[in-house]
Protein backbone atom coordinates (compact mmCIF):
# COMPACT_ATOMS: atom_id res chain seq x y z
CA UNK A 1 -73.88 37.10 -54.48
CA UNK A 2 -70.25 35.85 -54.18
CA UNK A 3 -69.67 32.89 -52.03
CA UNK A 4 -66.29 32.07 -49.42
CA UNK A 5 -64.42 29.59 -49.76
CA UNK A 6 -61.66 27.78 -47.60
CA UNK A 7 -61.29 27.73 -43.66
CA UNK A 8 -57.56 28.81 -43.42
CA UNK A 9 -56.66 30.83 -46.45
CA UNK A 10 -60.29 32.37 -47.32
CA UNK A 11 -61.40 33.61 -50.93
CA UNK A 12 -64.12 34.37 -52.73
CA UNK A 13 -65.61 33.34 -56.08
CA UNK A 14 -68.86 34.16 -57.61
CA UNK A 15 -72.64 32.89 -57.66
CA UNK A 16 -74.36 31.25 -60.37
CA UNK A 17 -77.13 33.83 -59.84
CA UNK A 18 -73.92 36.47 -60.30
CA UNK A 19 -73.81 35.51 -64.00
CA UNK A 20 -70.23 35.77 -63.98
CA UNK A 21 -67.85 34.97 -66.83
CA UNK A 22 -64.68 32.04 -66.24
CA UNK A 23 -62.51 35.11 -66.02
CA UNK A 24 -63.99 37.25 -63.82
CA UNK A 25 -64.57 34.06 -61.21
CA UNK A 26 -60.67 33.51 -61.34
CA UNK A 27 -60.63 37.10 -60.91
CA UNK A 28 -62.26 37.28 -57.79
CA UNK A 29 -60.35 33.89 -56.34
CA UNK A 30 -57.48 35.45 -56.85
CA UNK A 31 -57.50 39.17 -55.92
CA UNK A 32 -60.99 38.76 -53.87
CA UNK A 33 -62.95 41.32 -56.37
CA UNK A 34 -64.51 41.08 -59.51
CA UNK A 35 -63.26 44.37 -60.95
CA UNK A 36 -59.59 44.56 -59.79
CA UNK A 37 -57.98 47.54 -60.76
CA UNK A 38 -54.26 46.94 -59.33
CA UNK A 39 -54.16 49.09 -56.08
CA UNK A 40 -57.44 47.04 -54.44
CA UNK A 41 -56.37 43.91 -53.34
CA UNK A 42 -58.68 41.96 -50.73
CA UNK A 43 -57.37 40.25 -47.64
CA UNK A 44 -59.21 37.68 -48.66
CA UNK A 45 -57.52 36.30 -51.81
CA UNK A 46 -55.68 34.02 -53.01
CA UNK A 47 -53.14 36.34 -53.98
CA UNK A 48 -53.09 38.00 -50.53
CA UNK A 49 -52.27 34.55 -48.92
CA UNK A 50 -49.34 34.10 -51.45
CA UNK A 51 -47.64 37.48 -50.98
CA UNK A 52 -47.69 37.11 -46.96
CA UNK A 53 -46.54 33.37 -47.01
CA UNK A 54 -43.50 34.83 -49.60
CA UNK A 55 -42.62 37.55 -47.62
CA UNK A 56 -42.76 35.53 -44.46
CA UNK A 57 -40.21 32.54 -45.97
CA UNK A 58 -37.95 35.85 -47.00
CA UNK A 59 -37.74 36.87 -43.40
CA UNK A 60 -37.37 33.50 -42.07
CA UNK A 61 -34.62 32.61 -44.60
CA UNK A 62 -33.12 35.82 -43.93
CA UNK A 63 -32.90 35.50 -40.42
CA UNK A 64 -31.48 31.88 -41.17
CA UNK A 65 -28.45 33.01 -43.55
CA UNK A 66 -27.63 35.97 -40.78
CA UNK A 67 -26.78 33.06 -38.02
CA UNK A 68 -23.93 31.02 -40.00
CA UNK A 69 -23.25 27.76 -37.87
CA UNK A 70 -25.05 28.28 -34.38
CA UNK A 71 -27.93 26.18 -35.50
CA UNK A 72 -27.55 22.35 -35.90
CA UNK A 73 -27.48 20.88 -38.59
CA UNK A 74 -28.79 16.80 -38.92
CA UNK A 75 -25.64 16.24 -41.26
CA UNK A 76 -22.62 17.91 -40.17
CA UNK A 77 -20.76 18.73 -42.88
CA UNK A 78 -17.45 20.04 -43.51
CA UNK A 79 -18.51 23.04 -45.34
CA UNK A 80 -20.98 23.80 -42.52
CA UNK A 81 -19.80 21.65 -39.31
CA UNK A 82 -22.06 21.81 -36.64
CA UNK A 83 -20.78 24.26 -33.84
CA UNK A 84 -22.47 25.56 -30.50
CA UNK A 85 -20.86 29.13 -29.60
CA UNK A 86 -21.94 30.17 -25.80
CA UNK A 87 -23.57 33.99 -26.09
CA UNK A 88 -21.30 35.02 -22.86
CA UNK A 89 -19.35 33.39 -20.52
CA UNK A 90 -22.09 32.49 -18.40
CA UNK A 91 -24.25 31.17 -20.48
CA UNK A 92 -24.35 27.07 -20.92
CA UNK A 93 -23.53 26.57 -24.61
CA UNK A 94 -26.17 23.16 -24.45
CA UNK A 95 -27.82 21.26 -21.87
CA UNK A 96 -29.80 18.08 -22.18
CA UNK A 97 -32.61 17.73 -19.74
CA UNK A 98 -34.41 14.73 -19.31
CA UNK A 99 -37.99 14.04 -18.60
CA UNK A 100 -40.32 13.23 -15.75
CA UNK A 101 -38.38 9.87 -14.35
CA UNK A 102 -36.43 9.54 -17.51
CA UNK A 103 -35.34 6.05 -18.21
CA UNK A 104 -33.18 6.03 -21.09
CA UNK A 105 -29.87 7.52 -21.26
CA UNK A 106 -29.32 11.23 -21.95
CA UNK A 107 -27.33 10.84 -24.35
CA UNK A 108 -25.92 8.19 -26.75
CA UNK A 109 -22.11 8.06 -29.21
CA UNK A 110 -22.43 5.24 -31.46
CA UNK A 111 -20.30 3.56 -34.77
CA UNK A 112 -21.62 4.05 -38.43
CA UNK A 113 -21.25 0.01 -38.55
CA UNK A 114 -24.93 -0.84 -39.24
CA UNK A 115 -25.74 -1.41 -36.02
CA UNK A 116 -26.13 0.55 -32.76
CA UNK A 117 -22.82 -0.38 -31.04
CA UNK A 118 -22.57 2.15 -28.21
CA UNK A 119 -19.12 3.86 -28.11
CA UNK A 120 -20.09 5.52 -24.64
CA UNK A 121 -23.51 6.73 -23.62
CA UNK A 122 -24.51 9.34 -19.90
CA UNK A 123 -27.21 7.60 -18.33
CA UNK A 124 -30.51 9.45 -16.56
CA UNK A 125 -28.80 8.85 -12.87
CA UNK A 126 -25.46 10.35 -14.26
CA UNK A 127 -23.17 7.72 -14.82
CA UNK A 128 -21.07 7.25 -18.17
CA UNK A 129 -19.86 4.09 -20.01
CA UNK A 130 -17.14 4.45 -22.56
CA UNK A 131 -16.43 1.60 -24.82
CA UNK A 132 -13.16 2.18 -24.92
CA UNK A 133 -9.92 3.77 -22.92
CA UNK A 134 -10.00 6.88 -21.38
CA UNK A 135 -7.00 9.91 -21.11
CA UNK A 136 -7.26 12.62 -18.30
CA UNK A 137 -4.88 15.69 -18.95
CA UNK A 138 -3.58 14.64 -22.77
CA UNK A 139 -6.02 14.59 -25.83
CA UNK A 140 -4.00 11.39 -26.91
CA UNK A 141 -6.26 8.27 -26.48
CA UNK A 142 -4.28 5.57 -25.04
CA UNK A 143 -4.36 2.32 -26.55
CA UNK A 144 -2.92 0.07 -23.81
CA UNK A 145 -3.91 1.78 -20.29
CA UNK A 146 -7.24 1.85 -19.30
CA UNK A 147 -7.15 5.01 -17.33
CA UNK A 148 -4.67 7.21 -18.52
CA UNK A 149 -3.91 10.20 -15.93
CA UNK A 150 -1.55 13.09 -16.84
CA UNK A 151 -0.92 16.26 -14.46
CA UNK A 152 0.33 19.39 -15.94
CA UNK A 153 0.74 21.25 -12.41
CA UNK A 154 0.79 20.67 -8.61
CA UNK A 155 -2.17 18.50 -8.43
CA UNK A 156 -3.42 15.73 -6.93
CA UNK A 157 -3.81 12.73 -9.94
CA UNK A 158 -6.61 10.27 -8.60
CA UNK A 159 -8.53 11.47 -5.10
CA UNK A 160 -11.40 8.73 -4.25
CA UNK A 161 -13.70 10.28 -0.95
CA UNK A 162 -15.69 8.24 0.86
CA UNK A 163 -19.19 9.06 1.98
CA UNK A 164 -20.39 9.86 5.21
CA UNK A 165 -20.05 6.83 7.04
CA UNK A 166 -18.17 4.91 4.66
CA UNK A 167 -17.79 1.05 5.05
CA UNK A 168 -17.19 -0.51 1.85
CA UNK A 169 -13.98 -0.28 0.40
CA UNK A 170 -12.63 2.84 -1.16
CA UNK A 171 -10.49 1.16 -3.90
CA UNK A 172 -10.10 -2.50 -4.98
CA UNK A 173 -8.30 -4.17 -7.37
CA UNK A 174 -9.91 -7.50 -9.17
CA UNK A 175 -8.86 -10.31 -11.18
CA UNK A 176 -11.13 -11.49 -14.35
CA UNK A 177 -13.83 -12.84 -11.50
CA UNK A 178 -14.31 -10.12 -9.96
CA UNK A 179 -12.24 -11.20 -6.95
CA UNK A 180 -10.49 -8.55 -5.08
CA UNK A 181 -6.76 -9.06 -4.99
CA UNK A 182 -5.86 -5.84 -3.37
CA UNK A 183 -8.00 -3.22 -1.65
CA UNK A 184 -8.22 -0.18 0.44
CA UNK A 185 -10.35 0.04 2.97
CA UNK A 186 -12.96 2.60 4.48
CA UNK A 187 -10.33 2.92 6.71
CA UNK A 188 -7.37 3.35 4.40
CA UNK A 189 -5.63 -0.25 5.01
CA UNK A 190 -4.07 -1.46 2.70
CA UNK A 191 -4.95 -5.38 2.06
CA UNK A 192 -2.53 -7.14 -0.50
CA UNK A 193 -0.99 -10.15 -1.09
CA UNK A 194 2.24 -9.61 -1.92
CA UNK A 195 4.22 -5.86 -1.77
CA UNK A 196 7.54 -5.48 -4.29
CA UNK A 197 9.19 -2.25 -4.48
CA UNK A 198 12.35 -0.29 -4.52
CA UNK A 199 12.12 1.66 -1.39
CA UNK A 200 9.23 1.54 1.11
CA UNK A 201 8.41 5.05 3.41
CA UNK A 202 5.90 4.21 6.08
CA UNK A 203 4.62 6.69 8.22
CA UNK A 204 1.75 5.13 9.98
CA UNK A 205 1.41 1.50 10.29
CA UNK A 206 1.27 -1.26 7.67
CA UNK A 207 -0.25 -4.61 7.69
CA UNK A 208 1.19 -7.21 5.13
CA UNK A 209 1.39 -10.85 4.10
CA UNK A 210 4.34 -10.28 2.34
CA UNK A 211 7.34 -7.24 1.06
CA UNK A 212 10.10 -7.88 -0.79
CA UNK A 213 12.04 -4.91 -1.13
CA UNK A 214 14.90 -4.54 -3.53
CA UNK A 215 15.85 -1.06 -1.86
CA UNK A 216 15.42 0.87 1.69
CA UNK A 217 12.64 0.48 3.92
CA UNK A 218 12.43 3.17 6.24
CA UNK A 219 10.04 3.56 9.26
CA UNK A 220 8.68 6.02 11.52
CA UNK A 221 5.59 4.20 11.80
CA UNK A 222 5.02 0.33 12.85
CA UNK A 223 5.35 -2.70 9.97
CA UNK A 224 3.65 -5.68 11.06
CA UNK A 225 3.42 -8.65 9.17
CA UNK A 226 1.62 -12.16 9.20
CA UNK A 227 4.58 -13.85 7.17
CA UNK A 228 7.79 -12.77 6.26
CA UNK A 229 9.72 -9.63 5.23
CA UNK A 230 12.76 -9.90 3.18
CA UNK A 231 14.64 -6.32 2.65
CA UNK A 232 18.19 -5.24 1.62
CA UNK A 233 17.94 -3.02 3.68
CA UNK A 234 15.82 -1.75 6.74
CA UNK A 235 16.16 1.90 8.86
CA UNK A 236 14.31 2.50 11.79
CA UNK A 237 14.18 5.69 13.58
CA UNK A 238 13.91 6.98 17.04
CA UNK A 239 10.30 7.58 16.83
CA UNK A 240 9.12 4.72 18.39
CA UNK A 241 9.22 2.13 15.30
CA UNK A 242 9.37 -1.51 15.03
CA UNK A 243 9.26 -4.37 13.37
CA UNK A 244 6.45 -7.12 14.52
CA UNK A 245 6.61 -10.03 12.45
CA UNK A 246 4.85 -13.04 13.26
CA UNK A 247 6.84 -14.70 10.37
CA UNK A 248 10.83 -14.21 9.64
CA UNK A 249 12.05 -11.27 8.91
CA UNK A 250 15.40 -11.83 6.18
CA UNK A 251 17.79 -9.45 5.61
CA UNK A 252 20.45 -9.68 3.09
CA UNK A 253 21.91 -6.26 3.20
CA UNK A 254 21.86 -4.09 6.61
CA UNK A 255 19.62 -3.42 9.12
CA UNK A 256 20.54 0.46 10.34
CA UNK A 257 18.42 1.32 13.58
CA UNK A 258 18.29 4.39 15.38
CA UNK A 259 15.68 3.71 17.66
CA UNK A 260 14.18 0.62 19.24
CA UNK A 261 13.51 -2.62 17.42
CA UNK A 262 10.86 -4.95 18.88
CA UNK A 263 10.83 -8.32 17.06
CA UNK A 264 9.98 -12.11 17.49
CA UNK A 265 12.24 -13.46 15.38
CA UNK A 266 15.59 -12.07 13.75
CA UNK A 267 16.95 -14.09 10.97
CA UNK A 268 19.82 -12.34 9.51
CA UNK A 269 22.24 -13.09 6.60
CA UNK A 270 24.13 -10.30 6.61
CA UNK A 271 25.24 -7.57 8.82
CA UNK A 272 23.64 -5.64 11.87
CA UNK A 273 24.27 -2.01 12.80
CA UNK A 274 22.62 -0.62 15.33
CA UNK A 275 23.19 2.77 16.56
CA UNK A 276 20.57 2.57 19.26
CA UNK A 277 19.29 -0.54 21.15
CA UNK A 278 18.00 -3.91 20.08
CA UNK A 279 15.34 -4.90 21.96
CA UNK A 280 13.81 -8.44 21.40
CA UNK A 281 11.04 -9.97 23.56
CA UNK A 282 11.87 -13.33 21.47
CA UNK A 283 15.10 -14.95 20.39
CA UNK A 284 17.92 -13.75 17.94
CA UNK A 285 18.62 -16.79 15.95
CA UNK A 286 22.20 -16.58 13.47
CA UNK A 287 23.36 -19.35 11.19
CA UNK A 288 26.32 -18.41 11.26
CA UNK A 289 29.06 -16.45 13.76
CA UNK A 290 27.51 -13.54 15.72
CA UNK A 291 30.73 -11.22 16.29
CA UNK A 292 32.05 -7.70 15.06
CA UNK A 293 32.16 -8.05 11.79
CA UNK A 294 28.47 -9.42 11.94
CA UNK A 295 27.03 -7.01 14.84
CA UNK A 296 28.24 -4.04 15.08
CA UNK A 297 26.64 -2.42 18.43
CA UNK A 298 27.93 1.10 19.70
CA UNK A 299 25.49 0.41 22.92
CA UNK A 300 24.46 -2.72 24.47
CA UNK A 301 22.45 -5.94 23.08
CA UNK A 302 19.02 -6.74 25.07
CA UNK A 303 17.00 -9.14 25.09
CA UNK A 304 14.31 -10.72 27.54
CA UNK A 305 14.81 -14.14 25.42
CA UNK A 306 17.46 -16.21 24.56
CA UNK A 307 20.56 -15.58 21.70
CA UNK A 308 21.62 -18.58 19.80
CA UNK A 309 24.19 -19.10 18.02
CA UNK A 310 25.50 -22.56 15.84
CA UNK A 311 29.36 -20.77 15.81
CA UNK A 312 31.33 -18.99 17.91
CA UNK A 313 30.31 -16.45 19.86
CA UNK A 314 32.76 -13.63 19.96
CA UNK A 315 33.21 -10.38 22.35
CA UNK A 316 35.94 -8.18 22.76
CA UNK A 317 37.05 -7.15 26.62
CA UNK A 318 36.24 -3.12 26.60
CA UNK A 319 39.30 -2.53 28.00
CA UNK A 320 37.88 -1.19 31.29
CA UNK A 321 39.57 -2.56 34.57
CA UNK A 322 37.90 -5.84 35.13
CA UNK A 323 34.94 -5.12 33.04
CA UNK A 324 34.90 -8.48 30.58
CA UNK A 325 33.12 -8.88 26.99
CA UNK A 326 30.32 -10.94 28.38
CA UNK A 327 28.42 -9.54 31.36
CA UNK A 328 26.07 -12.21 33.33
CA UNK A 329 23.53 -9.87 35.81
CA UNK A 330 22.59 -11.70 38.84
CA UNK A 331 18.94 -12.56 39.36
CA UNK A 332 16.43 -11.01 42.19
CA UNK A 333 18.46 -13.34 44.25
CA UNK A 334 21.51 -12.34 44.22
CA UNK A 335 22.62 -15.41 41.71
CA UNK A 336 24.40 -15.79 38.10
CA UNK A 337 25.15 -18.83 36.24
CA UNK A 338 27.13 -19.74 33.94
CA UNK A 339 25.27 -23.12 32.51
CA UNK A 340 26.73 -26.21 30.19
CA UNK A 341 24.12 -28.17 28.64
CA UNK A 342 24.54 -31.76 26.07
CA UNK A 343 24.37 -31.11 22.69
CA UNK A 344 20.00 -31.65 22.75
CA UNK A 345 19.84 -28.80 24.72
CA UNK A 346 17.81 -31.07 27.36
CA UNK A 347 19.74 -31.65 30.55
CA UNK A 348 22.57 -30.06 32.47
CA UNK A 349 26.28 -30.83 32.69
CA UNK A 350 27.42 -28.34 35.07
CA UNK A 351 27.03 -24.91 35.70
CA UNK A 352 29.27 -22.20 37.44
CA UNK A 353 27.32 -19.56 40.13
CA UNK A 354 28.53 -16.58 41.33
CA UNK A 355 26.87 -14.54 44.14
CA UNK A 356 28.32 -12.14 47.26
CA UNK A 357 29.94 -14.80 48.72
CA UNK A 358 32.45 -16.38 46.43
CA UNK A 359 32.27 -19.04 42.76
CA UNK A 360 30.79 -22.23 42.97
CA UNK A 361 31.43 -24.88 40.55
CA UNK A 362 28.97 -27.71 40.44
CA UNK A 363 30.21 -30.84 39.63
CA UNK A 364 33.95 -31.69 40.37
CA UNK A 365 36.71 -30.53 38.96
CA UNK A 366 40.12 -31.49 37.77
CA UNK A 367 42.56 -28.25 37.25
CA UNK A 368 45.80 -29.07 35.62
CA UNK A 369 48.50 -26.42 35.04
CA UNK A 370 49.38 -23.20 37.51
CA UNK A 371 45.89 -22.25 39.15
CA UNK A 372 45.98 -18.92 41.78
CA UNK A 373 43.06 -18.26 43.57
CA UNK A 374 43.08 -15.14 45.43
CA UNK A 375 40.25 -15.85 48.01
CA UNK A 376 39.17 -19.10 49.93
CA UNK A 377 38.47 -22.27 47.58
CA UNK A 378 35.76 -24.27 49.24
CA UNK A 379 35.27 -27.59 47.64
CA UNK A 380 31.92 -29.69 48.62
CA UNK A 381 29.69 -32.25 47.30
CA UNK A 382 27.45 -34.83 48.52
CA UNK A 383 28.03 -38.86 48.46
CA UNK A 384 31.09 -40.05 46.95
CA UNK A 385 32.80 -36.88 45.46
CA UNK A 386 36.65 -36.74 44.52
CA UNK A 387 38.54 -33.67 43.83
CA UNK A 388 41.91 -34.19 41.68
CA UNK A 389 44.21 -31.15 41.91
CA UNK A 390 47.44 -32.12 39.44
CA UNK A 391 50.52 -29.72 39.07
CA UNK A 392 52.44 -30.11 36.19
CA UNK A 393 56.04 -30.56 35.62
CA UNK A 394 58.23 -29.29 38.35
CA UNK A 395 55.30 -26.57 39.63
CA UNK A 396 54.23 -29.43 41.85
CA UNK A 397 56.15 -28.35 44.84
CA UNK A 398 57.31 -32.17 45.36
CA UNK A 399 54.05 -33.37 45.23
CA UNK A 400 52.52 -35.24 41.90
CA UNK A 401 48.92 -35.19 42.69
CA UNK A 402 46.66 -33.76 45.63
CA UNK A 403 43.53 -35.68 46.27
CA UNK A 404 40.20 -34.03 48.05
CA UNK A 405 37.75 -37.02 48.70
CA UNK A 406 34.19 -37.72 50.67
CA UNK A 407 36.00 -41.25 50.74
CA UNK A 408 39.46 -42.84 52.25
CA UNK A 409 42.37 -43.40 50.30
CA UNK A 410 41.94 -46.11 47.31
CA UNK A 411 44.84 -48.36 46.24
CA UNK A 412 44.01 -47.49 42.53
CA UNK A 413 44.39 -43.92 42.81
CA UNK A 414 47.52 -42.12 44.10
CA UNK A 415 51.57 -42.84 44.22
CA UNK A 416 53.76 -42.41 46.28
CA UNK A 417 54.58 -38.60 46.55
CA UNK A 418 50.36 -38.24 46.70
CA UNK A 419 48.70 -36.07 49.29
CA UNK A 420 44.89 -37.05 49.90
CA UNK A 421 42.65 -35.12 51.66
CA UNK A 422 39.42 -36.46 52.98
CA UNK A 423 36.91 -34.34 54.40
CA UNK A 424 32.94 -35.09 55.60
């Protein structure tokens, strides 16, 4: 009786108790019957297995040739490049999924150098690492910026959001340490050293240690700074901005303000045109003359401090009945002075009042030439106090010299021709 053979791909072959010949047990191994006639083949045969493993590589290789470069390939080649085409326009041409709490990156670009140096590589958390430079908006690699940013409409070219509740900084800038020499905050400051540019627009308000600017800085917002600010040229408008420096602010080209300028110091070098008011809660210091063709004011220069000045100061009379170039307003009291210090700046000489009732001079005082005083010239002092009136040439009515003294008459002063005047 014939025997099975084989667990997958089953055939039969005969029995020694069959009394088969060698040809009609290959006969039944391969077709799966002793007495095959041509038309009955046996599942179970050799050549059963072979014609459904043959027609099944046809099919399969079939299939294969009909879907040209879809499939990848391990070698890409340039005869048959590798090539993922998307079946519609929603469908992802090729996604990479990781496993369960995937470790290694997703995916990996390296050199054919014998090693595995990484050219760039997407992590598992979704961050990438490129080995070398990278261009946004331009297929052309750069080769000397890092990040290489190029806009081809109406767009914005780098955004960086904070997260909810932001508190680290949204953008630094680092030397080889890792230091930060510049940064933006969570707050958008601005934290630099040192700011050099052509023309400056602030809107808002900016903190600095430092700007040199070779152009126009115009304001509408508030610059303060911790050191100085030196500008060709400054413009303020009439939206409440100011300068607050806590250093010196230079200017070798103009300052043009249309508004109000608060500042604690002033150092100038060149000109000042003001089209508005200068307001100063500290001093306005000039090394050189402070006149027209220095300040040019079409209103009126304020400040709560002091002005000094190592020239000559200069003002024009307006032109106005008796309205003078220099204006001294009284005090709550009622009182102005004009003061005359030494040369330290450290004690009084004299000083000249004016109030309601009439001028005062302070110390006494010799008047030479033609002297017309329109009101009534009182003349006091305390101690020993001598007023010398002297006309000069033949303005002296007959008299050389008149003499108004605390004391009597002194042999040393006078000649005859003399009038003295004593008075308690």
């Amino acid at each position: 009786m014939p025997q099975q053979i084989g667990e997958i791909y089953k055939s039969l072959v005969p029995s020694l108790s069959d009394d088969a010949s060698i040809e009609e047990a290959f006969q039944m191994y391969h077709y799966g019957t002793a007495t095959y006639n041509g038309n009955n083949l046996q599942p179970q045969s050799m050549e059963r297995h072979i014609i459904d493993l043959n027609e099944n590589i046809s099919r399969i290789d079939g299939s294969i040739s009909s879907l040209e470069n879809v499939y990848i390939e391990q070698v890409s080649s340039s005869i048959r490049p590798n090539l993922i085409v998307s079946q519609d326009s929603i469908t992802v041409p090729l996604t990479i999924r990781g496993s369960f709490s995937q470790s290694s990156v997703l995916q990996r670009w390296q050199k054919n150098t014998g090693s595995v140096a990484t050219v760039a590589q997407i992590t598992s958390i979704g961050s990438a690492g490129f080995d070398g430079y990278i261009s946004i908006g331009s297929t052309t690699p750069p080769l000397e910026t890092g990040l290489s940013v190029t806009l081809t409409g109406n767009h914005k070219g780098v955004t960086v959001k904070g997260a909810f509740a932001q508190t680290e900084d949204l953008q630094q800038w680092q030397n080889s340490s890792g230091s930060a020499l510049s940064r933006i905050d969570y707050l958008g400051n601005i934290t630099t050293q040192n700011i050099e540019t052509t023309n400056a627009n602030i809107v808002g308000t900016a903190t600095i240690a430092s700007a040199t600017v070779s152009g126009t800085t115009n304001l509408s917002g508030n610059l303060t700074s911790t050191a100085d600010i030196s500008a060709r040229m400054i413009t303020l408008t009439n939206t409440g901005s100011s300068i607050v420096a806590a250093g010196e602010v230079s200017i070798t080209g103009a300052l043009g303000v249309t508004g109000i300028t608060s500042t604690r110091n002033l150092s100038v070098d060149g000109t000042i045109t003001a089209f508005g008011k200068i307001t100063s809660t500290g001093d306005i210091e000039a090394s050189g003359d402070l006149k027209g063709s220095n300040i040019q004011l079409t209103q009126s220069l304020v400040t709560a401090a002091n002005i000094t000045a190592n020239g000559i100061i200069k003002a024009r009379s307006p032109n106005q009945g008796t309205t003078g170039g220099v204006r001294v307003i009284a005090d709550s009291l009622g009182n102005s002075f004009l003061q005359f210090v030494n040369s330290a700046d450290s004690a009084e000489l004299a000083n000249i009042r004016a109030d309601s009732s009439g001028l005062t001079l302070s110390r006494p005082t010799v008047i030479s030439g033609n002297t017309s005083v329109t009101g009534n010239l009182s003349v006091s002092g305390t101690g020993s106090t001598t007023t010398v009136i002297s006309p000069v040439g033949n303005n002296s009515s007959g008299v050389r010299q008149i003499f108004i003294s605390t004391d009597l008459p002194l042999t040393s002063q006078g000649t005859n021709g003399d009038i003295w005047v004593q008075y308690v």
